[in-house]
Structure formats: structure tokens, C-alpha cells
Protein backbone atom coordinates (compact mmCIF):
# COMPACT_ATOMS: atom_id res chain seq x y z
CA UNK A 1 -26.35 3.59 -7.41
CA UNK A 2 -24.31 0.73 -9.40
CA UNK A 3 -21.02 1.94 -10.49
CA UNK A 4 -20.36 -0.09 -13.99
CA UNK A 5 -17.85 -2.23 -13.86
CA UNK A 6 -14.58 -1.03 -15.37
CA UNK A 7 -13.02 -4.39 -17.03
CA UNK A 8 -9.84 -3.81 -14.39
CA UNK A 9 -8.79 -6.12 -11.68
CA UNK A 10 -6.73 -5.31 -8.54
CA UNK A 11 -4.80 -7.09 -5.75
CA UNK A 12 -4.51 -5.09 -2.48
CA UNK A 13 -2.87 -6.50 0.44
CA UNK A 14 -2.91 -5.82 4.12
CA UNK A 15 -6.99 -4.22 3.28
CA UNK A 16 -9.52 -5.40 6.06
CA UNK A 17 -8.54 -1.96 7.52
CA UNK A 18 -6.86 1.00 7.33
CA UNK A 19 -4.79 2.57 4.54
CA UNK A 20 -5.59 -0.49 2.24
CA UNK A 21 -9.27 -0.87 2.86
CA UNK A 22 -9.09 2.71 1.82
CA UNK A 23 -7.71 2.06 -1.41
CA UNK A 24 -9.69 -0.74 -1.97
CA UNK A 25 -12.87 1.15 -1.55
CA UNK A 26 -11.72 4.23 -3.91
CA UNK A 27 -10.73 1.02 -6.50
CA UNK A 28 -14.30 -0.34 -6.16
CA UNK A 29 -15.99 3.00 -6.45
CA UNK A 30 -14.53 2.96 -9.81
CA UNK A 31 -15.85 0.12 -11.16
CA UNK A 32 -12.83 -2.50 -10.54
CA UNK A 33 -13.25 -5.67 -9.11
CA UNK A 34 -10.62 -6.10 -6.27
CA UNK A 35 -8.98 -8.88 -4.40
CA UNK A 36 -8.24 -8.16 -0.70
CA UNK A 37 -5.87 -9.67 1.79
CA UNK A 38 -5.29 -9.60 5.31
CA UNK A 39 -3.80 -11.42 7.79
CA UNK A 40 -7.34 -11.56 10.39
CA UNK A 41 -10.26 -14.23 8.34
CA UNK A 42 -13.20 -12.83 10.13
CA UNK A 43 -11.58 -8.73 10.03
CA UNK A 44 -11.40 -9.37 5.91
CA UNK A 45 -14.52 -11.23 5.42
CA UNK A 46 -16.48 -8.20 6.95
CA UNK A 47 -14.51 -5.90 4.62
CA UNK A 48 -15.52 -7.82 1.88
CA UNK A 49 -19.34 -7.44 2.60
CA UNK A 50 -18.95 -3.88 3.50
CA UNK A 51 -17.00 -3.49 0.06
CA UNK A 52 -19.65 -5.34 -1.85
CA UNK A 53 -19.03 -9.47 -2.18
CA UNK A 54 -20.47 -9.45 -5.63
CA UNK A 55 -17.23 -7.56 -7.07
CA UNK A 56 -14.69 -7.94 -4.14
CA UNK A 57 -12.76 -11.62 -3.00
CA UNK A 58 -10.82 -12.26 0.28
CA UNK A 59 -7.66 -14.75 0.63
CA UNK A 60 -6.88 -14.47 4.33
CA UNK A 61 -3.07 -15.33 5.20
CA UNK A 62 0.32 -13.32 6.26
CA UNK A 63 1.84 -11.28 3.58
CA UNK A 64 5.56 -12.75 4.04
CA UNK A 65 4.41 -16.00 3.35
CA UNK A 66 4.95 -17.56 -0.23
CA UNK A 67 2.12 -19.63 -0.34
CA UNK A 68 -0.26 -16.86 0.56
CA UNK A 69 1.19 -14.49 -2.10
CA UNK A 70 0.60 -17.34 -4.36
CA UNK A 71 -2.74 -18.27 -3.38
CA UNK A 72 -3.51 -14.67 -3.93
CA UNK A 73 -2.51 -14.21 -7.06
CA UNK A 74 -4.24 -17.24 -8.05
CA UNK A 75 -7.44 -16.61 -6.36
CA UNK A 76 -7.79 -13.28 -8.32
CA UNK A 77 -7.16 -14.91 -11.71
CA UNK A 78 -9.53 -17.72 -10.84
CA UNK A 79 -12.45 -15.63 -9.89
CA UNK A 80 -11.49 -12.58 -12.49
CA UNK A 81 -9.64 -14.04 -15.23
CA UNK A 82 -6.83 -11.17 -14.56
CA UNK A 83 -4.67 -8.98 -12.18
CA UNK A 84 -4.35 -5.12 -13.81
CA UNK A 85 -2.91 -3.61 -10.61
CA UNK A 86 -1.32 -4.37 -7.54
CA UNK A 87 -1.02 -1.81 -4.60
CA UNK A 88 1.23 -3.17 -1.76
CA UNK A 89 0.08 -1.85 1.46
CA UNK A 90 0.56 -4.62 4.10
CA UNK A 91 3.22 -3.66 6.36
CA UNK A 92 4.26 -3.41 10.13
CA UNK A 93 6.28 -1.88 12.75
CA UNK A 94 6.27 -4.05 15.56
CA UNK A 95 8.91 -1.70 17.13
CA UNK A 96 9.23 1.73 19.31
CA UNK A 97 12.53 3.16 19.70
CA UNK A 98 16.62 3.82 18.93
CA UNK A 99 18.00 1.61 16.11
CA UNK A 100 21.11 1.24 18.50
CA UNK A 101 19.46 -0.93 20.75
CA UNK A 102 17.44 -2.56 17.92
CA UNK A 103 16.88 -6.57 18.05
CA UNK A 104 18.13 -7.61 14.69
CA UNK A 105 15.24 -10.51 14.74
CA UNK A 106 12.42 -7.67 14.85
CA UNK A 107 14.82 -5.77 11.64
CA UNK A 108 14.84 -8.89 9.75
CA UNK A 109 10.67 -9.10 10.47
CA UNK A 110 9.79 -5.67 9.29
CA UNK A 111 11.77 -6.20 6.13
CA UNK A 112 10.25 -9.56 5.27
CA UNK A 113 6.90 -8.04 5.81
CA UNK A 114 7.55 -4.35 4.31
CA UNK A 115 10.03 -4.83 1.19
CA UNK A 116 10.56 -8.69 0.55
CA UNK A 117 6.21 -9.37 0.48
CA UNK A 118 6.13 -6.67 -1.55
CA UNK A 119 8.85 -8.26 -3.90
CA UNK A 120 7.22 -11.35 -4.32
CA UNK A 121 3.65 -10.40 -4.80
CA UNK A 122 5.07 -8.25 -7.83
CA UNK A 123 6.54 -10.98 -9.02
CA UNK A 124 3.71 -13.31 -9.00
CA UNK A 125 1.58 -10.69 -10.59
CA UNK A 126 4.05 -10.02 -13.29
CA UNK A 127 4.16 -13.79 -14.28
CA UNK A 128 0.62 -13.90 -14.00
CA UNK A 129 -0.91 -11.46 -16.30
CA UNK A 130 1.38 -8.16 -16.76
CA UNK A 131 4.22 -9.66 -17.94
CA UNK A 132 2.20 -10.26 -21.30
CA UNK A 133 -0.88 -8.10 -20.59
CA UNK A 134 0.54 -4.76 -18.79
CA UNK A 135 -0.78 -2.70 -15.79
CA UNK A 136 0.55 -0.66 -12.83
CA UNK A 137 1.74 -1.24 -9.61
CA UNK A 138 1.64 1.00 -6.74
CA UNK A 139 3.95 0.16 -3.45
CA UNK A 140 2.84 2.12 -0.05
CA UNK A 141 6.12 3.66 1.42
CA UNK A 142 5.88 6.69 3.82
CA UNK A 143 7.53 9.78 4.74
CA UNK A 144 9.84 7.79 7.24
CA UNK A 145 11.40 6.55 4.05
CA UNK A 146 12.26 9.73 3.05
CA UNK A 147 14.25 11.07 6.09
CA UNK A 148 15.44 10.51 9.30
CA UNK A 149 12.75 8.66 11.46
CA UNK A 150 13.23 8.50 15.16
CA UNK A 151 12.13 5.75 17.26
CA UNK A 152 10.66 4.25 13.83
CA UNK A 153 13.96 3.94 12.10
CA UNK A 154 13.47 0.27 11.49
CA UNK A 155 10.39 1.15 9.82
CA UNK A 156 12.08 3.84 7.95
CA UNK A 157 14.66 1.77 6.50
CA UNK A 158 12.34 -0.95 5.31
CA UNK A 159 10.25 2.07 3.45
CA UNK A 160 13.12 3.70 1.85
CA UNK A 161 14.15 -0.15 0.24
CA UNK A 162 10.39 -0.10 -0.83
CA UNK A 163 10.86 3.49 -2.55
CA UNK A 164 14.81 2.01 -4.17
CA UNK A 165 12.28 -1.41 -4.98
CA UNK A 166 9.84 0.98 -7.00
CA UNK A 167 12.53 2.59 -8.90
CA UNK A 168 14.00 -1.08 -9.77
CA UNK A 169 10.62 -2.87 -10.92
CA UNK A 170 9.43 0.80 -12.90
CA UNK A 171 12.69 -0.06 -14.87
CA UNK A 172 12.50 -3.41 -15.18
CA UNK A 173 8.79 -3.84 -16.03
CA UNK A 174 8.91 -0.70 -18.72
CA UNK A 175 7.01 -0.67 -20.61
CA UNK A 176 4.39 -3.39 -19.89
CA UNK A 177 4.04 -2.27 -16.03
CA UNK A 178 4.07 1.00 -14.58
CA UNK A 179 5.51 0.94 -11.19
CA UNK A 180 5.05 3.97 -8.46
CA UNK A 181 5.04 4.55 -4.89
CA UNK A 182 2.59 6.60 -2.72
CA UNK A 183 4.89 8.44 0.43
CA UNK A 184 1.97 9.18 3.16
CA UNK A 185 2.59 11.26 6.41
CA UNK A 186 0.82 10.01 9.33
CA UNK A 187 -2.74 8.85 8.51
CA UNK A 188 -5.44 8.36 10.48
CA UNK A 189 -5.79 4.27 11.07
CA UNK A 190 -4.93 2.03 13.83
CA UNK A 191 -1.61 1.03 12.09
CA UNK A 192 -0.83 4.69 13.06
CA UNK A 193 -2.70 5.18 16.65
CA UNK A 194 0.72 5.10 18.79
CA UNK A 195 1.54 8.60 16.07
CA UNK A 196 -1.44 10.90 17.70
CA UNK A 197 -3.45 9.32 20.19
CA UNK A 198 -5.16 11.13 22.83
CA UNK A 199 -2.95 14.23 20.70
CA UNK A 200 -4.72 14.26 17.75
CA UNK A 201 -5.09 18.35 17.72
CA UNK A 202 -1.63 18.82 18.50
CA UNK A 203 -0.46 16.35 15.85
CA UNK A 204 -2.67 17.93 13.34
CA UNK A 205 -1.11 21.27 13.70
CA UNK A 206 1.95 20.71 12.83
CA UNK A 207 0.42 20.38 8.77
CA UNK A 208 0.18 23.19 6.76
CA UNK A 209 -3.09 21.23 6.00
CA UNK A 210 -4.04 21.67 9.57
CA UNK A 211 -5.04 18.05 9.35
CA UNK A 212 -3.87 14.36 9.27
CA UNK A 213 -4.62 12.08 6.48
CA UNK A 214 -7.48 9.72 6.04
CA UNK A 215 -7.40 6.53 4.75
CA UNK A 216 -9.24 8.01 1.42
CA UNK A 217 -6.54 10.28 0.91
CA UNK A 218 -4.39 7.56 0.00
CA UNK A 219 -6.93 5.57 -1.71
CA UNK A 220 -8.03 8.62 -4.62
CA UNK A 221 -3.87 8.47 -5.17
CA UNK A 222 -3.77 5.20 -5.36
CA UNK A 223 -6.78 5.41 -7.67
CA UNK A 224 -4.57 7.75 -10.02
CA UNK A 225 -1.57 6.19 -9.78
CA UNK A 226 -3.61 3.22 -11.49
CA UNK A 227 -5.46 4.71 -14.08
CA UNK A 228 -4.93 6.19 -17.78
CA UNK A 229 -4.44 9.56 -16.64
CA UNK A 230 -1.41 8.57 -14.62
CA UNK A 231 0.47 6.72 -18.12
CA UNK A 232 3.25 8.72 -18.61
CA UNK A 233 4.41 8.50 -14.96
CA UNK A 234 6.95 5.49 -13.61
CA UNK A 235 9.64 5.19 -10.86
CA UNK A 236 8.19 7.70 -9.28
CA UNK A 237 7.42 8.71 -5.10
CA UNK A 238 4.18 10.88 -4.73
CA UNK A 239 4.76 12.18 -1.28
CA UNK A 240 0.75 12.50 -0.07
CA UNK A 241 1.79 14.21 3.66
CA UNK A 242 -0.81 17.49 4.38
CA UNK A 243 2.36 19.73 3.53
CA UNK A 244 4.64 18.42 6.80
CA UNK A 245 7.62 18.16 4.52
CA UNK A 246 7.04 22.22 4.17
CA UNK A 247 8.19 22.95 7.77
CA UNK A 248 11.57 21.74 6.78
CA UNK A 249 12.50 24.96 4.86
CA UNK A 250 13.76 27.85 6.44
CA UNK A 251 11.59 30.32 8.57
């Protein structure tokens, strides 16, 4: 079946895989045509066929980098003529353990990767085509951003700037640019493996949900958080977690 093509563009970083190929493919399904990124040139240039390479573009490069942002944001305007939404979902976590013994190099990596990226690719969008022609953004957090994270407290930190970040473009951007954040518990995607491996049962019943999230999960919210039915909503966290945040109350 051909889905008819919606007039919308979007840029999603960090989407040969996981989270972001998920929302990617949920932005497709729609009818948008989609620009991808990814730091792995063969890993994106098979999600592009798999996605469909008559409505979906690659630009290959790391997320922190400048040039790549820029080349991204250009190769989507080139080859579409606009950029309606961005979702930032590249991110990493190259670290397991206490923030007291944490090497401050590693810190200053997962924030150029998690908040600053995200900050410039909503930049270049905005100067590209929101500024004048409107549109939504949608920044990835997580749950760790939301609470105390052990072991992933680096990571935690970095997502709770990216949820302060969403608050501080929504307000800036009103009212050309809507600006949200999606706040996912642990989904199912290698990004995530270390969270349930070879546990995957156990992990899962700790949600009310009696489940962990899939990559599609975050992609229908993302799909939302970019479309009419989502206008009168800015600044704002959607926490997407199976329920987990439940087992906090009482009893």
C-alpha cells in the first residue's frame, strides 16, 4: 500500500537503529519524508532502503560535530525544500557506574553528544525553515532525567539538561515552533541491552505494563508530539515508561 505523502519533512538523528529508526518509521508511515542520521555509513544506508529510499535521505557523521549538523540540515532542504520537525534522539552513555569516581572527560562526552548536539541541530533547523515557516521539535530525554539514576547518573544529568533545554527552546521558539520532550523507561534496543539482558522477564515485571518498551512506542509519541493534534501542547515532558514511575507511590 502507498501511504500519500503528507507535505511534512523531518530530521531524526542517531536513526539507523533503535529508538530513532523507530520514530523514523512511525514518521514515514504517515506520509512524511524524513532525513536520517547516524554515526555507522553502511548501518544508515540499510535503514534507508528498509525505510523506503524514494521518501527517506541519509547524511552519515557524529552528532557533536558542527559540520555534520550542518550538512544535515542542508541535505534535507536540498533534497525536500524544508525541515517541519526535528526529533533529537542520538545520544550515548559510554559509562557504568558511581558519579564519584566519574572521569570528567567521559561527563564532558555525554553532554556534547546528549544536550549540546541537540542544541545545535535546533538551531540550524530554526534558521533554516521554522524560524519563518513553524513546526515542532521533539528532544528524546528519559526517565533517568527525571530522578535519581544509579550507575547512569552521567547519563541522567545530561537528560535532565535536555528536559530544562525543551522548556527553554518551547519558550523561545513560541509561537512559530513547538518544542516537547518524550521521557522513555527502558526500551527494548541495543542502546539499552546492558538494562535487561539475559533478564528480560525479570526486568519486565517490574511495569505495571508487565512489559518494556519497543522502539514503536516511542515512535507513535513522537508521531503525536509532531502533528496537529498535539498544537496546543509546548514545554512539555511526556513520560512514555509502561507505568514504572507508579511503583514509587506508597504500598
Amino acid at each position: 500500500m502507498t501511504v500519500e505523502l503528507s507535505g511534512k519533512v523531518a530530521l531524526v538523528t542517531g536513526a539507523s537503529r533503535g529508538i530513532g529508526y523507530g520514530v523514523a518509521e512511525a514518521l514515514v508511515a504517515r506520509g512524511d519524508r524524513v532525513c536520517i542520521t547516524g554515526r555507522n555509513e553502511d548501518a544508515l544506508k540499510e535503514a534507508v532502503e528498509r525505510l523506503g529510499a524514494d521518501r527517506v535521505i541519509g547524511v552519515a557523521g557524529k552528532a557533536h560535530d558542527l559540520a555534520h549538523q550542518t550538512a544535515a540540515v542542508e541535505a534535507a532542504m536540498e533534497a525536500f525544500g524544508r525541515v517541519d520537525y526535528l526529533v533529537n534522539n542520538a545520544g550515548t552513555n559510554p559509562v557504568f557506574g558511581p558519579i564519584a569516581d566519574l572521569d570528567l572527560d567521559v561527563a564532558r562526552k555525554v553532554f556534547e553528544t546528549n544536550v549540546v548536539s541537540a542544541l545545535g541541530f535546533a538551531q540550524k533547523t530554526w534558521h533554516a525553515w521554522q524560524k519563518d515557516n513553524g513546526g515542532a521539535i521533539v528532544n528524546i530525554a528519559s526517565v533517568a532525567g527525571l530522578s535519581a539514576s544509579p550507575f547512569i547518573g552521567a547519563y541522567g544529568i545530561s537528560k535532565a539538561a535536555m528536559i530544562n533545554l525543551t522548556q527553554q527552546l518551547a519558550h523561545e521558539f513560541a509561537p512559530r515552533a513547538r518544542v516537547n520532550a518524550i521521557a522513555p523507561a527502558v526500551v527494548k534496543t541495543k542502546f539499552a541491552e546492558a538494562l535487561y539482558e539475559g533478564r528480560e522477564a525479570e526486568a519486565a515485571a517490574a511495569y505495571p505494563l508487565g512489559r518494556l518498551g519497543v522502539p514503536s512506542d516511542i515512535g507513535g509519541t513522537a508521531a503525536f508530539l509532531t502533528s496537529e493534534q498535539s498544537d496546543w501542547i509546548t514545554g512539555q515532558t511526556l513520560v512514555v515508561d509502561g507505568g514504572i514511575f507508579l511503583n514509587a507511590g506508597v504500598g
